[in-house]
C-alpha atoms as a PDB file:
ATOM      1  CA  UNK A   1       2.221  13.083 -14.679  1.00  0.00           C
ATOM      2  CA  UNK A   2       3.192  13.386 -11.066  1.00  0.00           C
ATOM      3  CA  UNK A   3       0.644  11.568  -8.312  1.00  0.00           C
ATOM      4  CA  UNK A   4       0.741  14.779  -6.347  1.00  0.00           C
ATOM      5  CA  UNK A   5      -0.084  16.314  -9.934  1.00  0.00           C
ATOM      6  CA  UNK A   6      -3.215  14.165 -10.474  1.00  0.00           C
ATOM      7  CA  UNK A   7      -6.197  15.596  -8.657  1.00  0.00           C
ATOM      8  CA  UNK A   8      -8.726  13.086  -6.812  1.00  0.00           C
ATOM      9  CA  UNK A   9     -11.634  14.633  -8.700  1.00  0.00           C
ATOM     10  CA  UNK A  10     -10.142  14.346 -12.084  1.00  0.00           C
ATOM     11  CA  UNK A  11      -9.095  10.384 -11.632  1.00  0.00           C
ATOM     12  CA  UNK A  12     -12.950  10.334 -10.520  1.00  0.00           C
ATOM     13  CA  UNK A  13     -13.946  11.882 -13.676  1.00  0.00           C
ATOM     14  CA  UNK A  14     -11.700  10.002 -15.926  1.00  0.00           C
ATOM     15  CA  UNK A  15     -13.321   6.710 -14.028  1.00  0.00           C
ATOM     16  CA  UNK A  16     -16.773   7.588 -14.976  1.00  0.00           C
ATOM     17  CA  UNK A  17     -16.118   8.404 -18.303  1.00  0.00           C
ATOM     18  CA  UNK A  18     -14.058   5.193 -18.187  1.00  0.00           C
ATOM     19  CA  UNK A  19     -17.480   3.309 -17.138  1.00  0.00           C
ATOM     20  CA  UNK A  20     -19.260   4.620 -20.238  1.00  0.00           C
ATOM     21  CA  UNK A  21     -16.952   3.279 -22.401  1.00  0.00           C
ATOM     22  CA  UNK A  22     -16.235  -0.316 -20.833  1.00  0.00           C
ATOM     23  CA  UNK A  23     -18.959  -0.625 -18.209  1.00  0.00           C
ATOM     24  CA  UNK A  24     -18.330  -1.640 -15.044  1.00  0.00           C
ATOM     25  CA  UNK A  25     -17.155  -5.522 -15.816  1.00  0.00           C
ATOM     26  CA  UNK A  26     -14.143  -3.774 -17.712  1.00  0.00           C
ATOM     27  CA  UNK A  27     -13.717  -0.987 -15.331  1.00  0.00           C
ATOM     28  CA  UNK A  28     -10.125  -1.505 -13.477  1.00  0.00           C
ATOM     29  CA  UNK A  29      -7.293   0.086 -11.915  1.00  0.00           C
ATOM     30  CA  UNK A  30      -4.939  -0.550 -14.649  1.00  0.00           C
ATOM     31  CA  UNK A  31      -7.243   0.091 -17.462  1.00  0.00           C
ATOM     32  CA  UNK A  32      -8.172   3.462 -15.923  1.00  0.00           C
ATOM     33  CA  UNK A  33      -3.826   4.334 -14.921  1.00  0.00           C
ATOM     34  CA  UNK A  34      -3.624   3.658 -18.994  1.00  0.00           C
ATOM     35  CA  UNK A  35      -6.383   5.993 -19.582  1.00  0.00           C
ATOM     36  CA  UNK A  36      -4.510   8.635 -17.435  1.00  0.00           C
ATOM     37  CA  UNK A  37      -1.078   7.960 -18.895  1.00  0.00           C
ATOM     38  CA  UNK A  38       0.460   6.740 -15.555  1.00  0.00           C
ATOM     39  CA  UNK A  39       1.214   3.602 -13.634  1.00  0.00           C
ATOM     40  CA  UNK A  40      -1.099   2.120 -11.231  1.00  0.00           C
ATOM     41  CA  UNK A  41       0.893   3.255  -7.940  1.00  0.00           C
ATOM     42  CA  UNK A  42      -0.084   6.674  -9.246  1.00  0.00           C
ATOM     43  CA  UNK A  43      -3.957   5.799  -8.717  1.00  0.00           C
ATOM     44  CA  UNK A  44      -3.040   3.929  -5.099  1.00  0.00           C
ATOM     45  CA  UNK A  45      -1.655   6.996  -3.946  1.00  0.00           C
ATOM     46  CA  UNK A  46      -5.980   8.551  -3.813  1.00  0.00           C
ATOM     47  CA  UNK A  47      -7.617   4.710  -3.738  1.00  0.00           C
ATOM     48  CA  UNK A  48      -6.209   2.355  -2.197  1.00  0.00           C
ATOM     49  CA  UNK A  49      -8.270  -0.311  -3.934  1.00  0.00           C
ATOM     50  CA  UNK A  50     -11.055  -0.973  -6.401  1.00  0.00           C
ATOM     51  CA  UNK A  51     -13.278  -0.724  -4.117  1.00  0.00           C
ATOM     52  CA  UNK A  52     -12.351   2.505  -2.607  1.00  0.00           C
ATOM     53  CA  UNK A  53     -12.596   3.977  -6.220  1.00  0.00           C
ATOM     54  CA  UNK A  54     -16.091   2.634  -7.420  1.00  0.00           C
ATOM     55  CA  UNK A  55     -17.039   4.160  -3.865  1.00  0.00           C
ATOM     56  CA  UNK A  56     -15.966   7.577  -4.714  1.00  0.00           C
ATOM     57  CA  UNK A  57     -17.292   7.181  -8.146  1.00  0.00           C
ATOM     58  CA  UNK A  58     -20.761   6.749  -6.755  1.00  0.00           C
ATOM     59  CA  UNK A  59     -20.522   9.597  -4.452  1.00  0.00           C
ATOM     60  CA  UNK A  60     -19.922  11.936  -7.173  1.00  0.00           C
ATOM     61  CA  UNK A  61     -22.839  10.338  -9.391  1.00  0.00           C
ATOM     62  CA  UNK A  62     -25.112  11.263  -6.370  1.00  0.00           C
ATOM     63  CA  UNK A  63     -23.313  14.727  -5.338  1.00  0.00           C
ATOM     64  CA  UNK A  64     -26.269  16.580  -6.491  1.00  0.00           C
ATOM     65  CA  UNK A  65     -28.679  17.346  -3.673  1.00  0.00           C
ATOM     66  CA  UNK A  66     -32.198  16.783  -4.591  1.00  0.00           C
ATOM     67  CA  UNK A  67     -33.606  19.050  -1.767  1.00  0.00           C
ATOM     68  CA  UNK A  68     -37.129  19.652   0.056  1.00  0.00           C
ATOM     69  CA  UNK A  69     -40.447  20.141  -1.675  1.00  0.00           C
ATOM     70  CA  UNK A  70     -41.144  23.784  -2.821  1.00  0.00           C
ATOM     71  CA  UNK A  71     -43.711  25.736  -1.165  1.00  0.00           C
ATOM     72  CA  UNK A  72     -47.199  24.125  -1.256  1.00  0.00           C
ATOM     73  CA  UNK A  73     -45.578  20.749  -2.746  1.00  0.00           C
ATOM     74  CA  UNK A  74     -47.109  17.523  -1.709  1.00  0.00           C
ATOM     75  CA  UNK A  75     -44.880  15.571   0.093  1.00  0.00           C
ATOM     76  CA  UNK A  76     -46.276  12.826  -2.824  1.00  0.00           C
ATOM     77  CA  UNK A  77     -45.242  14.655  -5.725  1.00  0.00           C
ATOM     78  CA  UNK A  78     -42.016  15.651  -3.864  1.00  0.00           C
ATOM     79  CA  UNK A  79     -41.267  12.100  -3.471  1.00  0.00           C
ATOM     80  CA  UNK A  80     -42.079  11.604  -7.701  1.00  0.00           C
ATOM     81  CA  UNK A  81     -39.598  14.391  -8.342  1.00  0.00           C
ATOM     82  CA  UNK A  82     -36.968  13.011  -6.176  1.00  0.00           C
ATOM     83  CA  UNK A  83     -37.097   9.358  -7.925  1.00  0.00           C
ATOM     84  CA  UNK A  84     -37.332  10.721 -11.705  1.00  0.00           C
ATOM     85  CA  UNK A  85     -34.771  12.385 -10.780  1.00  0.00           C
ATOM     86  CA  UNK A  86     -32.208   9.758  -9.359  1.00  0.00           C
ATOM     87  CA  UNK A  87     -33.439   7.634 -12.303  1.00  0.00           C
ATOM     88  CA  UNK A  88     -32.121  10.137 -14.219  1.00  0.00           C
ATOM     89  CA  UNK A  89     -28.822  10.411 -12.519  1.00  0.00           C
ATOM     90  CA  UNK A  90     -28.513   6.438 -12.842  1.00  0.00           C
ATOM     91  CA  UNK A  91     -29.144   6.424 -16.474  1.00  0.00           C
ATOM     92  CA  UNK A  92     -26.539   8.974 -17.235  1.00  0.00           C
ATOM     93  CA  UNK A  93     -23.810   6.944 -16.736  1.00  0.00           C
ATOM     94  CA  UNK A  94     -23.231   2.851 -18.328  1.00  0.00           C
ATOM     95  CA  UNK A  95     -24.254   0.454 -15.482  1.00  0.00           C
ATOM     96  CA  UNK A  96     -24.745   3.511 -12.660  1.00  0.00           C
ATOM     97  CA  UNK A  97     -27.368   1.707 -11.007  1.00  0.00           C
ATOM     98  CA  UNK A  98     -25.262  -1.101 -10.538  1.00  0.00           C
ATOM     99  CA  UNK A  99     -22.236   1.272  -9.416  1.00  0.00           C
ATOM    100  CA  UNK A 100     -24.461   2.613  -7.031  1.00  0.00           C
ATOM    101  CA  UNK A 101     -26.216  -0.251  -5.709  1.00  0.00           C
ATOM    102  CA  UNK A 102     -23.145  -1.695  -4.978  1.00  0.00           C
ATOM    103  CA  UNK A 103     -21.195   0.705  -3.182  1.00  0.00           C
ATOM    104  CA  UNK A 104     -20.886   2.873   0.283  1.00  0.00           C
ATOM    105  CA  UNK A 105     -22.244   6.336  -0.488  1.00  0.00           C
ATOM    106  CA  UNK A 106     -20.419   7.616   2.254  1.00  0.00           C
ATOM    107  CA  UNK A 107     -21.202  10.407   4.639  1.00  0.00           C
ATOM    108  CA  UNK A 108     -22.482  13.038   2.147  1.00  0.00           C
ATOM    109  CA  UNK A 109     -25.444  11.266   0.884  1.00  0.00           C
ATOM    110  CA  UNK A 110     -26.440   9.934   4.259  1.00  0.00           C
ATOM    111  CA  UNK A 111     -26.012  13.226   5.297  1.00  0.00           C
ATOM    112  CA  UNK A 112     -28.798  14.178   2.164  1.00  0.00           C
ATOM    113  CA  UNK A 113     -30.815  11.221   3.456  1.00  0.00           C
ATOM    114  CA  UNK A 114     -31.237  12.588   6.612  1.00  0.00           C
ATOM    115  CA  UNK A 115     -32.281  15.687   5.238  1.00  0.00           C
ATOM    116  CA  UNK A 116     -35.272  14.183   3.469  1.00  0.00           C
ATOM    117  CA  UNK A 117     -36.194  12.060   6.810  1.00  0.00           C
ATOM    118  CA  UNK A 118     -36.464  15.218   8.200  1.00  0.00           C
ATOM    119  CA  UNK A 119     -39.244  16.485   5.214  1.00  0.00           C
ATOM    120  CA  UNK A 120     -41.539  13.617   6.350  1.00  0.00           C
ATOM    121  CA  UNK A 121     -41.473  13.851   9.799  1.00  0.00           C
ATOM    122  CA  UNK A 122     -41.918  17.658   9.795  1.00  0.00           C
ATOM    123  CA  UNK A 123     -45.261  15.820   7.805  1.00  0.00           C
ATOM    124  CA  UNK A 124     -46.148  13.910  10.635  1.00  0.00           C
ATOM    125  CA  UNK A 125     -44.452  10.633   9.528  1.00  0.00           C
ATOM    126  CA  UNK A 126     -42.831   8.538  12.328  1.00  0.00           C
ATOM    127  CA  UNK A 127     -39.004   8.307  11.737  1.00  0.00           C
ATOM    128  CA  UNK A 128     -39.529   4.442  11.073  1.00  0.00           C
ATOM    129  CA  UNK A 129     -42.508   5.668   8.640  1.00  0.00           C
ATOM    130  CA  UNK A 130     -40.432   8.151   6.563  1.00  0.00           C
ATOM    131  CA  UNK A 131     -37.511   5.776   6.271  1.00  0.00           C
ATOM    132  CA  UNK A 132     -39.369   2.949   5.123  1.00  0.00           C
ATOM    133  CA  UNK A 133     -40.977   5.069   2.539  1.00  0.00           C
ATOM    134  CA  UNK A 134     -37.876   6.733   1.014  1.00  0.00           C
ATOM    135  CA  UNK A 135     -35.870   3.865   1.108  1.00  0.00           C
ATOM    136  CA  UNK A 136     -39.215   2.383  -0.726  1.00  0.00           C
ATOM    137  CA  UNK A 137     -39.142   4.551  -3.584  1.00  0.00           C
ATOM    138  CA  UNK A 138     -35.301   4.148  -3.878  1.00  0.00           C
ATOM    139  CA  UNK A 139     -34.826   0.539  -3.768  1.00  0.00           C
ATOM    140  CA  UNK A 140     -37.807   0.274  -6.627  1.00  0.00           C
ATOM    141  CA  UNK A 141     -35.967   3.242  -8.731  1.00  0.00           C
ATOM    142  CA  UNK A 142     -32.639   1.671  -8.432  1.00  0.00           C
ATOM    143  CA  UNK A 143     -33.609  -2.130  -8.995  1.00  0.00           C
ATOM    144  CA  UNK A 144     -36.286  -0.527 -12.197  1.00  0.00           C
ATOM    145  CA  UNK A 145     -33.256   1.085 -13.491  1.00  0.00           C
ATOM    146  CA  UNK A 146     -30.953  -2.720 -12.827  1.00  0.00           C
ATOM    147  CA  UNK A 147     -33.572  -4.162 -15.463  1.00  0.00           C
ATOM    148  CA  UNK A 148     -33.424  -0.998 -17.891  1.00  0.00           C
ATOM    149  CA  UNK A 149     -29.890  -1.473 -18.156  1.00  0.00           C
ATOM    150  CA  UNK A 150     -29.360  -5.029 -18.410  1.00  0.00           C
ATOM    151  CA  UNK A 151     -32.390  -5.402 -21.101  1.00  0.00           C
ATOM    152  CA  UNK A 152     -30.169  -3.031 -23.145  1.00  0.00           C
ATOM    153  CA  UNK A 153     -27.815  -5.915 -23.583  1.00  0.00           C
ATOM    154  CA  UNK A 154     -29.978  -8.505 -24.348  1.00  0.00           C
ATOM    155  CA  UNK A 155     -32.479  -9.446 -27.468  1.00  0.00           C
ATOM    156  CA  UNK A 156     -35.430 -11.626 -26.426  1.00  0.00           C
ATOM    157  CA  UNK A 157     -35.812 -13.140 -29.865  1.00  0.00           C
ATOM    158  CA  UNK A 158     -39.481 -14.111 -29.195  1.00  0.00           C
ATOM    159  CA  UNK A 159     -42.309 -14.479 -31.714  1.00  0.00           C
ATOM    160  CA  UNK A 160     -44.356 -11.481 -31.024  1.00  0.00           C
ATOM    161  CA  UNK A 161     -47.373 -13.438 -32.962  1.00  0.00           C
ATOM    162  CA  UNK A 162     -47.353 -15.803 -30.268  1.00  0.00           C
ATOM    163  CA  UNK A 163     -48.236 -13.596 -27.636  1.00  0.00           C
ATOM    164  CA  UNK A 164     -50.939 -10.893 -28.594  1.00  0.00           C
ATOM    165  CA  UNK A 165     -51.989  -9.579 -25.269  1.00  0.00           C
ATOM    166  CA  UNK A 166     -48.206  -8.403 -24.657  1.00  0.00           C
ATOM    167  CA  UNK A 167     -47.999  -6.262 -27.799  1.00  0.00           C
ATOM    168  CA  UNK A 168     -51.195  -5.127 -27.071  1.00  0.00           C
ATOM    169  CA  UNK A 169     -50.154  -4.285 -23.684  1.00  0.00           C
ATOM    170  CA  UNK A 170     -46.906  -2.562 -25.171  1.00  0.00           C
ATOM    171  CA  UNK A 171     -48.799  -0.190 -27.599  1.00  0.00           C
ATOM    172  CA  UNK A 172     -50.783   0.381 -24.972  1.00  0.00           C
ATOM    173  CA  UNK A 173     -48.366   1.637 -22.242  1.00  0.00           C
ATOM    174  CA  UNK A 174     -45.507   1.261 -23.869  1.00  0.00           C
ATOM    175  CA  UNK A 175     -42.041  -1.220 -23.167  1.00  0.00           C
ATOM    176  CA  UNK A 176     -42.581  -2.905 -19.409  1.00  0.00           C
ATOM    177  CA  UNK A 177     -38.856  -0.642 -19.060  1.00  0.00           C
ATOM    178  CA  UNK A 178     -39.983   2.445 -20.382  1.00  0.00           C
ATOM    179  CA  UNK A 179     -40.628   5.577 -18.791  1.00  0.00           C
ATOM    180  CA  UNK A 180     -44.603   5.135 -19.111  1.00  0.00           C
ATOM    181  CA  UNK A 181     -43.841   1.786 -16.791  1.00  0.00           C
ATOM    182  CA  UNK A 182     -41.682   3.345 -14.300  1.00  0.00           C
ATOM    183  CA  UNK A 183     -43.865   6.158 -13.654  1.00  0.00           C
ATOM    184  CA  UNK A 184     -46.845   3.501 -13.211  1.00  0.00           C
ATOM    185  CA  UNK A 185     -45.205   1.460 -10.739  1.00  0.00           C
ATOM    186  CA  UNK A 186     -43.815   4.699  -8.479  1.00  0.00           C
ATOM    187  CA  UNK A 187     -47.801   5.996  -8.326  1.00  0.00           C
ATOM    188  CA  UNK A 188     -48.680   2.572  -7.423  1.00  0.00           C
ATOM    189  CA  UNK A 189     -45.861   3.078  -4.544  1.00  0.00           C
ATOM    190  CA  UNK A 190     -46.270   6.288  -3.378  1.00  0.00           C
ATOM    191  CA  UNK A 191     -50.372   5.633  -3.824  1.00  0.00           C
ATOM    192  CA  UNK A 192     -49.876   2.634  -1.213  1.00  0.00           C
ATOM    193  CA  UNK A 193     -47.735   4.713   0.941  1.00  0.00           C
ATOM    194  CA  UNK A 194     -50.328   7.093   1.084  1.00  0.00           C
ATOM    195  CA  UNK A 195     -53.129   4.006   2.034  1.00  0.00           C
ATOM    196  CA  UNK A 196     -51.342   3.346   4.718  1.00  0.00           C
ATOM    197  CA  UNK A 197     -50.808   6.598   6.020  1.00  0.00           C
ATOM    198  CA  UNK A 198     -54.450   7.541   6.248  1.00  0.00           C
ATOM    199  CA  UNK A 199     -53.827  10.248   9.232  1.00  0.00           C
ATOM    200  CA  UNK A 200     -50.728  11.947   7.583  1.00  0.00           C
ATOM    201  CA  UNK A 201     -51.296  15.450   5.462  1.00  0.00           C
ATOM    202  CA  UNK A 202     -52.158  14.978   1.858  1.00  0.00           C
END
């Protein structure tokens, strides 16, 4: 295979599915030319690093525009939908939360961003307001979804007998990195945004 024969979006592709298979630890340049079935100048010829790539890689994981509220939507259960849905997005892929919290998403998403900074102040938020609160319910998504992904890798090996109140607590409201928990912890947000924000719409 040619470089000019090997499209930028497929090498992208081929690194993601790459990342499923060896996570992001084993994720390199010359793994991912060996994947392809060429040699690693072929790769430098669209990234001219690493770093470049993983970039690239995260701005196709977040390509997908989440968009404004639908009519009569409030801007609260706007914001839910928005962070289900990028927790979604970072579980699809082997260690996408650290992909993405790791890399420049580049003009695209910012571009996205801005869009949504623009759905709260049309609400009356103050520009400082509305970025403080989406970048709120993004930092706890991504860093909930860090923990989701590392726990998958680990085994506690605790005595469950010894601590009652925790399985309790468990068959209660399920694993602390479930999707009961995660949905807990963004009302408990987007409820304290809301506190503070006595004078904005509901």
């Amino acid at each position: 295979m040619t470089r000019k024969g090997l499209a930028r979006e497929g090498v992208v592709r081929a690194a993601l599915e790459l990342l499923d298979e060896v996570g992001l630890d084993g994720l390199s340049v010359r793994r991912l030319a060996a994947a392809l079935g060429v040699q690693n100048p072929a790769l430098y010829w669209h990234f001219r690093n690493k770093r470049e790539l993983l970039d690239e890689m995260t701005r196709a994981l977040l390509a997908p525009d989440m968009g404004g509220p639908e009519d009569g939507e409030p801007w609260q259960d706007w914001l839910a939908r928005r962070a289900h849905r990028y927790r979604r997005v970072l579980l699809s892929h082997r260690d996408g939360a650290r992909l993405v919290a790791g890399s420049d998403p580049g003009a695209g998403v910012a571009r996205a961003f801005e869009e949504e900074l623009r759905v709260l102040t049309g609400l009356g938020f103050t520009p400082g307001q509305a970025l403080h609160t989406i970048a709120s319910v993004s930092h706890y998504t991504t860093g909930f979804v860090l923990s989701e992904q590392a726990g998958g890798e680990r085994e506690s090996g605790l005595d469950l007998a010894e601590f009652p109140l925790l399985v309790a607590g468990v068959r209660e409201g399920g694993t602390p990195g479930g999707d009961e928990a995660f949905t807990f912890g963004l009302r408990a947000l987007i409820a304290g945004v809301s506190a503070t924000l006595p004078d904005r719409r509901p």
